[in-house]
C-alpha atoms as a PDB file:
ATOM      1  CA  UNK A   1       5.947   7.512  -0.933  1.00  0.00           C
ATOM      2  CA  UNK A   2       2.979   9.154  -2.145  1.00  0.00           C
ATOM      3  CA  UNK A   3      -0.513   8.457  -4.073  1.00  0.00           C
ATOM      4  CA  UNK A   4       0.157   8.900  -7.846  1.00  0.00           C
ATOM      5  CA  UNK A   5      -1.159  12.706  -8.699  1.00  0.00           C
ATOM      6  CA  UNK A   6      -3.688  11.215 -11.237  1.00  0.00           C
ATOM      7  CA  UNK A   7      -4.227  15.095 -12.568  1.00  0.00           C
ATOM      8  CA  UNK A   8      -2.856  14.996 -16.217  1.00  0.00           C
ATOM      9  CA  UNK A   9      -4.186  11.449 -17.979  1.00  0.00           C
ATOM     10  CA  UNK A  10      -2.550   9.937 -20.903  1.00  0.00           C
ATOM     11  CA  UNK A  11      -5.034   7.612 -22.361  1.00  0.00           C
ATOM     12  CA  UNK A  12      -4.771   4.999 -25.397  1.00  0.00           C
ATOM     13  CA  UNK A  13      -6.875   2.268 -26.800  1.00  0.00           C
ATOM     14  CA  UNK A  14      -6.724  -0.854 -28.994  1.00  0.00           C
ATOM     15  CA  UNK A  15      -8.722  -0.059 -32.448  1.00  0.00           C
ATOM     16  CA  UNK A  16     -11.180  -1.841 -31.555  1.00  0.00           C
ATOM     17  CA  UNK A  17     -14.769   0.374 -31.762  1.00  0.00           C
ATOM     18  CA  UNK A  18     -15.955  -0.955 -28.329  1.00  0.00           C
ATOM     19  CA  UNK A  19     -12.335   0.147 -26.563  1.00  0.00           C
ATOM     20  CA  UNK A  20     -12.831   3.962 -28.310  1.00  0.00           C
ATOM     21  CA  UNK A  21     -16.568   3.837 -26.821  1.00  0.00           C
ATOM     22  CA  UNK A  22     -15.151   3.084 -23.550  1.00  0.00           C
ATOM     23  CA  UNK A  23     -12.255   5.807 -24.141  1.00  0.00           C
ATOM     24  CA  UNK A  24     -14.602   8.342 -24.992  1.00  0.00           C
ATOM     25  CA  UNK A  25     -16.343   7.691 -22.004  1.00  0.00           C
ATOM     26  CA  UNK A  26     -13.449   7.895 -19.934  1.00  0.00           C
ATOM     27  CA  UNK A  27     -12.357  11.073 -21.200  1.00  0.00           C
ATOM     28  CA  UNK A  28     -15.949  13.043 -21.030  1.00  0.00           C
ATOM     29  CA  UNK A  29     -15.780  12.171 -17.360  1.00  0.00           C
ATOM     30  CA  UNK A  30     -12.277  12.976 -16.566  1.00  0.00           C
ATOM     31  CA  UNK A  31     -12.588  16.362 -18.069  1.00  0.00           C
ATOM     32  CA  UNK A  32     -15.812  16.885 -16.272  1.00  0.00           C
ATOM     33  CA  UNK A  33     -13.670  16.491 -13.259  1.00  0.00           C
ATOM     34  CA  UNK A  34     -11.297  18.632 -13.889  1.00  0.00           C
ATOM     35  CA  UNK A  35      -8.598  16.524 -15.268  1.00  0.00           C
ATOM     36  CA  UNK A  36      -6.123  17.282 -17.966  1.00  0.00           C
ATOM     37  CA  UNK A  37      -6.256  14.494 -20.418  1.00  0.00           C
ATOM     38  CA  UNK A  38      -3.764  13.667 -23.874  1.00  0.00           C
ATOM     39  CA  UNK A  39      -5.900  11.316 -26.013  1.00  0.00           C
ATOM     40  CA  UNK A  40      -3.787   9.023 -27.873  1.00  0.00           C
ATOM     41  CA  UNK A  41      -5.272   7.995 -31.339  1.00  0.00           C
ATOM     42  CA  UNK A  42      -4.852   5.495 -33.991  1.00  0.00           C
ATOM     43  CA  UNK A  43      -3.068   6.539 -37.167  1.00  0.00           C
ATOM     44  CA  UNK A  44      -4.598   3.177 -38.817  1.00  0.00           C
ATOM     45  CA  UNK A  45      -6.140  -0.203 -38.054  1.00  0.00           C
ATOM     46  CA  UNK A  46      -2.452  -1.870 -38.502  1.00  0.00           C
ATOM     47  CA  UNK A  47      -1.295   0.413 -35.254  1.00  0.00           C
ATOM     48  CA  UNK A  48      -1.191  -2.200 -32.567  1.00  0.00           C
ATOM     49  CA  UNK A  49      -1.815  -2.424 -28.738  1.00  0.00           C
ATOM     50  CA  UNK A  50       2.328  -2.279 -28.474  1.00  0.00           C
ATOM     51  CA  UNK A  51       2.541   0.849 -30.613  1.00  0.00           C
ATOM     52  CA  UNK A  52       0.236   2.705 -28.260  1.00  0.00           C
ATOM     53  CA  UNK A  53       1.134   1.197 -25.068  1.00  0.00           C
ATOM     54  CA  UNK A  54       4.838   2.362 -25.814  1.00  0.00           C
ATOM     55  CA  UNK A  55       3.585   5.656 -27.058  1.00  0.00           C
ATOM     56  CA  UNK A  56       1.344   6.433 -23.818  1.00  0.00           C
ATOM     57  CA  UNK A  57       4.100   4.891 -21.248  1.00  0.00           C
ATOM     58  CA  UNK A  58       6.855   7.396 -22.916  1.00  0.00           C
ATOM     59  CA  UNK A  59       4.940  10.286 -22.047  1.00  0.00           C
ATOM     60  CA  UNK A  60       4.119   9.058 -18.192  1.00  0.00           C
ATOM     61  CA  UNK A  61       7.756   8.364 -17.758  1.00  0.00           C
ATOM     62  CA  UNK A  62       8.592  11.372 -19.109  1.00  0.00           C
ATOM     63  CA  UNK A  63       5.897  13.121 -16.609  1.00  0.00           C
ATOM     64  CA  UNK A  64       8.146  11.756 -13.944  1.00  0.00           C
ATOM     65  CA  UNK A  65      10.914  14.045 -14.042  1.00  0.00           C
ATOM     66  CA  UNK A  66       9.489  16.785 -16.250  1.00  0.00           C
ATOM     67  CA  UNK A  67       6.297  19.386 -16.038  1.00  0.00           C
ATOM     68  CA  UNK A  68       4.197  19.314 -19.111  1.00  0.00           C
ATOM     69  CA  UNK A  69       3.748  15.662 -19.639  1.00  0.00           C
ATOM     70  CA  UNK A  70       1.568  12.854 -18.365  1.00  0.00           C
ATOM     71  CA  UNK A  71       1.577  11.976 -14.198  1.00  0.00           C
ATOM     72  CA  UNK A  72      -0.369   9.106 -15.230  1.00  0.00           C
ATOM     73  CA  UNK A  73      -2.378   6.720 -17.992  1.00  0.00           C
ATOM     74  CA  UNK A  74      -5.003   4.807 -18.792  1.00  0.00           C
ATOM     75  CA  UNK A  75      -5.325   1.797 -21.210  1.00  0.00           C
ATOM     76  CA  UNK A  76      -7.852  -0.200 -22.715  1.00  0.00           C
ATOM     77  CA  UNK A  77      -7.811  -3.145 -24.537  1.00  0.00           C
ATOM     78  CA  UNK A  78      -9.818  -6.572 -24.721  1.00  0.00           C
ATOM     79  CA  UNK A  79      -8.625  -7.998 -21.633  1.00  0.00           C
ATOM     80  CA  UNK A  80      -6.541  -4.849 -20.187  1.00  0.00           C
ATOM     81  CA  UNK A  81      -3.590  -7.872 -20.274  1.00  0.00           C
ATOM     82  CA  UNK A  82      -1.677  -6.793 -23.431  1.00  0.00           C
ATOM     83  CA  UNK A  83      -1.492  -2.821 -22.815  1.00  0.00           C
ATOM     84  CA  UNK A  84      -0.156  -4.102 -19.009  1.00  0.00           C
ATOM     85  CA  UNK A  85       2.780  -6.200 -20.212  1.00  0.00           C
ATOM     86  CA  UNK A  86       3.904  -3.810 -22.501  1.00  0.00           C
ATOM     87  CA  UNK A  87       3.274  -0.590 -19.996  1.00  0.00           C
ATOM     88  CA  UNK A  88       5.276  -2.557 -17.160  1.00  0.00           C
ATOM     89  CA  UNK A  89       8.447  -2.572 -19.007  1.00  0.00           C
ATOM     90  CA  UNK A  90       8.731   1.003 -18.912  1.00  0.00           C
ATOM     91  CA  UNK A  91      11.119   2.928 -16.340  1.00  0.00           C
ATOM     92  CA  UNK A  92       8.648   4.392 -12.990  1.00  0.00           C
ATOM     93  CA  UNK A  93       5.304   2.352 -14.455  1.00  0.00           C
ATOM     94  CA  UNK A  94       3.310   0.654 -12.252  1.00  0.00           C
ATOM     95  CA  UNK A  95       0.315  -1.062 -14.852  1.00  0.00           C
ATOM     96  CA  UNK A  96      -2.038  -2.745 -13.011  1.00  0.00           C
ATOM     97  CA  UNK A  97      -5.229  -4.678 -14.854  1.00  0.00           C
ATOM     98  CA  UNK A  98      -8.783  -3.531 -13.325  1.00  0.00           C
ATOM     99  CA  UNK A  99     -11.841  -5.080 -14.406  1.00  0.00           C
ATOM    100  CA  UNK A 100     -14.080  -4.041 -11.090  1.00  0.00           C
ATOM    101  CA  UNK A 101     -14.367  -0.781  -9.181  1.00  0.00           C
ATOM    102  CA  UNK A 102     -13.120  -3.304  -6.178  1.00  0.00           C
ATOM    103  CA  UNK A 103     -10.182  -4.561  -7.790  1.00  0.00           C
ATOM    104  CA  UNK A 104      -9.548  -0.848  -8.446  1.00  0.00           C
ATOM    105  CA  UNK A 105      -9.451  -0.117  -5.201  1.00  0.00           C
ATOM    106  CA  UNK A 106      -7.611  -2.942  -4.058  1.00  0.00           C
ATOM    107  CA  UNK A 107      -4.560  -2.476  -6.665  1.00  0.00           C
ATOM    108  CA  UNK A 108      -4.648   1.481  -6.232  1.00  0.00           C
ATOM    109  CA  UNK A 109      -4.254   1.324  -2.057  1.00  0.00           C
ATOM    110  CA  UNK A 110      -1.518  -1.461  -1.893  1.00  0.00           C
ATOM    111  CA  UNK A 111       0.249  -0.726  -5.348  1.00  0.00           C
ATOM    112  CA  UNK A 112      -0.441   2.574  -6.529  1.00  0.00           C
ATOM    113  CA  UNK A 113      -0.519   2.010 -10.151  1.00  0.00           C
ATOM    114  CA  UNK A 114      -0.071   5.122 -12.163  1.00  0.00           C
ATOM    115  CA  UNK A 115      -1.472   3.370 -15.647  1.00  0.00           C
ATOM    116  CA  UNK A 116      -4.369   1.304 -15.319  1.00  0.00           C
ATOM    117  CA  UNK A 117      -5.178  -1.005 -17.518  1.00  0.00           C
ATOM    118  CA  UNK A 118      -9.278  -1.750 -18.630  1.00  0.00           C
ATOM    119  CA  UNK A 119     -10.447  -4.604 -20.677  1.00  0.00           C
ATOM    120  CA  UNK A 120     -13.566  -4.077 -22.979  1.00  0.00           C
ATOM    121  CA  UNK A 121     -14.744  -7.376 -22.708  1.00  0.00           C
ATOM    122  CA  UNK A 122     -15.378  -9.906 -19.218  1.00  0.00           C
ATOM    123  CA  UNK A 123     -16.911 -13.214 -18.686  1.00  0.00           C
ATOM    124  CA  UNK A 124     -20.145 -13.235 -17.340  1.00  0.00           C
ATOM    125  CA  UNK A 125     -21.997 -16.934 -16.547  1.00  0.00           C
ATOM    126  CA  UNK A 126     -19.249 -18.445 -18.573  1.00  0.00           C
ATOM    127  CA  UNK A 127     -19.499 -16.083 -22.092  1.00  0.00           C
ATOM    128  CA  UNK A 128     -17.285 -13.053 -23.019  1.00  0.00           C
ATOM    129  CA  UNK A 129     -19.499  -9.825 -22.694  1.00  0.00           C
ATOM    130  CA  UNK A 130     -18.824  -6.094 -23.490  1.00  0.00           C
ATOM    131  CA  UNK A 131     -18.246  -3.990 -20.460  1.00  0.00           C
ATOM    132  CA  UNK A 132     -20.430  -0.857 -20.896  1.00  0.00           C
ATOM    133  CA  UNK A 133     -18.485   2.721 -21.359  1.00  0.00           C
ATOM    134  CA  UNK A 134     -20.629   3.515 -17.906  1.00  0.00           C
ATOM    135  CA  UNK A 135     -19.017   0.953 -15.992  1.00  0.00           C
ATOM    136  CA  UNK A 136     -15.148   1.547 -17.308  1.00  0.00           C
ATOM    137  CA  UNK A 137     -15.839   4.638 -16.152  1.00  0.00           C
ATOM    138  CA  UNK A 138     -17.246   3.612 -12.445  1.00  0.00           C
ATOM    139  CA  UNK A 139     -13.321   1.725 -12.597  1.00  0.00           C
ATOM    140  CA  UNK A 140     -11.668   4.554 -13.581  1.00  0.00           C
ATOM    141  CA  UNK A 141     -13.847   6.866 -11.083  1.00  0.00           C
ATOM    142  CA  UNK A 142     -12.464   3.914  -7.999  1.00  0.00           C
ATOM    143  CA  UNK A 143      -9.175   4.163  -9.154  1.00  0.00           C
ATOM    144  CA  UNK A 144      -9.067   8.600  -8.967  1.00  0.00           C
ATOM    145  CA  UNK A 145     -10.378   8.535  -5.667  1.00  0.00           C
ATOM    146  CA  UNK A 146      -8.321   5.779  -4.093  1.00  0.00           C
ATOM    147  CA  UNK A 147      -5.566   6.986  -2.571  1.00  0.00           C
ATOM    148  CA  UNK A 148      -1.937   4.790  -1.664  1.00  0.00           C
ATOM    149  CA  UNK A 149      -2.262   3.182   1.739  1.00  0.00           C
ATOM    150  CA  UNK A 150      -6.248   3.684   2.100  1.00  0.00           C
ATOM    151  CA  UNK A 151      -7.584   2.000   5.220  1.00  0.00           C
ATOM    152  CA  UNK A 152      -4.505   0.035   5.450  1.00  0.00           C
ATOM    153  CA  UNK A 153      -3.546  -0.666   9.031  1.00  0.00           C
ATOM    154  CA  UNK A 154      -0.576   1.951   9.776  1.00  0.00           C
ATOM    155  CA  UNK A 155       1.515  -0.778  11.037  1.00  0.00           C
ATOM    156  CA  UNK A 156       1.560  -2.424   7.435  1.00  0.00           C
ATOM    157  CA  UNK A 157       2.063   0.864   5.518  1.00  0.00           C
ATOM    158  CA  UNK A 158       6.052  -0.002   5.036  1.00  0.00           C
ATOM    159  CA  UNK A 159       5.157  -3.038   3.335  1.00  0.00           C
ATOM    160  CA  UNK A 160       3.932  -1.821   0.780  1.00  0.00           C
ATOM    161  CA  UNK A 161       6.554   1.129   0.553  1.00  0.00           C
ATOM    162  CA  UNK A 162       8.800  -1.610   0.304  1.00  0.00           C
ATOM    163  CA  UNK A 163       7.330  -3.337  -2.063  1.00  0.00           C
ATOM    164  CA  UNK A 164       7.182  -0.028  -4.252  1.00  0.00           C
ATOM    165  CA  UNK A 165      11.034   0.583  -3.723  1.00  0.00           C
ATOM    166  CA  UNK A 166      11.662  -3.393  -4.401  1.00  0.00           C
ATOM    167  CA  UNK A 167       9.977  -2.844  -7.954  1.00  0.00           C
ATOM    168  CA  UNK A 168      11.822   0.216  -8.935  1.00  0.00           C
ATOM    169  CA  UNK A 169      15.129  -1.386  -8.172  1.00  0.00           C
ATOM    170  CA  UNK A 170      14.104  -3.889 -10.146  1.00  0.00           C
ATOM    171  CA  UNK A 171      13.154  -1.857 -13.233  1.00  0.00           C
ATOM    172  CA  UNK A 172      17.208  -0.065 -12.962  1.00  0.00           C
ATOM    173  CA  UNK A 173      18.541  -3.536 -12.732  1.00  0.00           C
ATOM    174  CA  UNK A 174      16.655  -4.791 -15.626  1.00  0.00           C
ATOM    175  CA  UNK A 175      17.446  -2.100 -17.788  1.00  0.00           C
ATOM    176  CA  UNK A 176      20.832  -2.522 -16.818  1.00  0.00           C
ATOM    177  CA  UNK A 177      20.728  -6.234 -17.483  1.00  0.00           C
ATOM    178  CA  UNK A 178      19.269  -5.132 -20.648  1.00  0.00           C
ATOM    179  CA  UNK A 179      22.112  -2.946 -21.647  1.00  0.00           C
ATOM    180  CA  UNK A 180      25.051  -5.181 -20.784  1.00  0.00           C
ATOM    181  CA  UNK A 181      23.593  -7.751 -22.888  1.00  0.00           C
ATOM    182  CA  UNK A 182      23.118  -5.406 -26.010  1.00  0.00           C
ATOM    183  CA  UNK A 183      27.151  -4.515 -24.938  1.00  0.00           C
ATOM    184  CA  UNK A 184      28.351  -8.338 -24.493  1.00  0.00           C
ATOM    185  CA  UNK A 185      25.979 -10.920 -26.052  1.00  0.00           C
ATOM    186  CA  UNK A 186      23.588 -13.292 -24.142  1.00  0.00           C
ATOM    187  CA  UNK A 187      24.903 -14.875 -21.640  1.00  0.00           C
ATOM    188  CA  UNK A 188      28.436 -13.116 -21.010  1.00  0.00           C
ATOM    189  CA  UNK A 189      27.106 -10.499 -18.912  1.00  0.00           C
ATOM    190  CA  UNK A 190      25.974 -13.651 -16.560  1.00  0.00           C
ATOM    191  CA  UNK A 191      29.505 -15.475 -17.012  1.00  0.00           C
ATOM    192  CA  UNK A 192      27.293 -18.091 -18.465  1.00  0.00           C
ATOM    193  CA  UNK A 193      29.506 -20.055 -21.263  1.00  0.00           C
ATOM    194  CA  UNK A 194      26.886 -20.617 -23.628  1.00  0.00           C
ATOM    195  CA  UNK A 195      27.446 -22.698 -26.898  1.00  0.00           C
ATOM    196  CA  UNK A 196      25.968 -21.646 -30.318  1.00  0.00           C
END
């Protein structure tokens, strides 16, 4: 088990103008770090958070087993919530939602997420607020140099590799639940006798 590479960056937004502030952000600092980044853009206003998520999460999956694409993502959207459930349906994604450097670096050492997931807006005193571009990108800079397992006790580190293993068996068997419902109808695959 091994830190996600976090070298070539898919990254995709809601349409929102306050999520592409934030991406821009995000990208101008990535690339003045070195990192290869794939911007993913809008086509029009009707292109939803689902359209991109799917998109961006293709490519990462695909940068799983083959050079050339994505080793990892980034996605923003109002409360980072949306872009997550979609992301997390996809094959070798781990989405996890960051709205603090610390919760960066909390998710990134004990689940090592290779899409994060950024909301544009957070509650501050009890009103929604924008998060600034500057401090997406102090989440984003947490998340790069956190690696899998930081400062957890060495005694604990199988835990979590268990818990990494655990998730990816249960991505196969989903998608395998998945198919041999498509195959049978809902409910046969289960031997479930369901009336209609």
């Amino acid at each position: 088990m091994f830190t996600v590479k976090k070298e070539f960056i898919a990254i995709g937004t809601d349409h929102t103008d306050q999520g592409n502030k934030i991406r821009n952000a995000i990208i101008e600092y990535l690339e003045s770090q070195g990192r290869k980044v794939k911007a993913f853009d809008h086509q029009s206003e009707e292109d939803s958070y689902v359209k991109i998520a799917e998109a961006v999460c293709k490519e990462v999956t695909y940068g799983q087993f083959r050079e050339g694409f994505p080793d990892s993502a980034i996605l923003i959207d109002q409360f980072g919530s949306a872009m997550s459930s979609v992301a997390n349906l996809f094959y070798k994604i781990i989405a996890s939602v960051a709205w603090d450097p610390k919760v960066a670096y909390e998710i990134t050492r004990k689940n090592n997420p290779n899409v994060l997931c950024l909301s544009t807006q957070a509650v501050n005193n009890g009103d929604l607020v924008k998060i600034s571009p500057e401090f997406a990108v102090s989440i984003v800079d947490t998340w790069l140099k956190t690696d899998f397992l930081q400062n957890i006790l060495e005694d604990q580190h199988e835990k979590y590799i268990k818990r990494q293993l655990q998730s990816e068996r249960i991505h196969i068997m989903a998608l395998g639940a998945t198919l041999s419902v498509l195959r049978t109808g809902p409910g046969r695959s289960l031997g479930l006798n369901i009336r209609r």
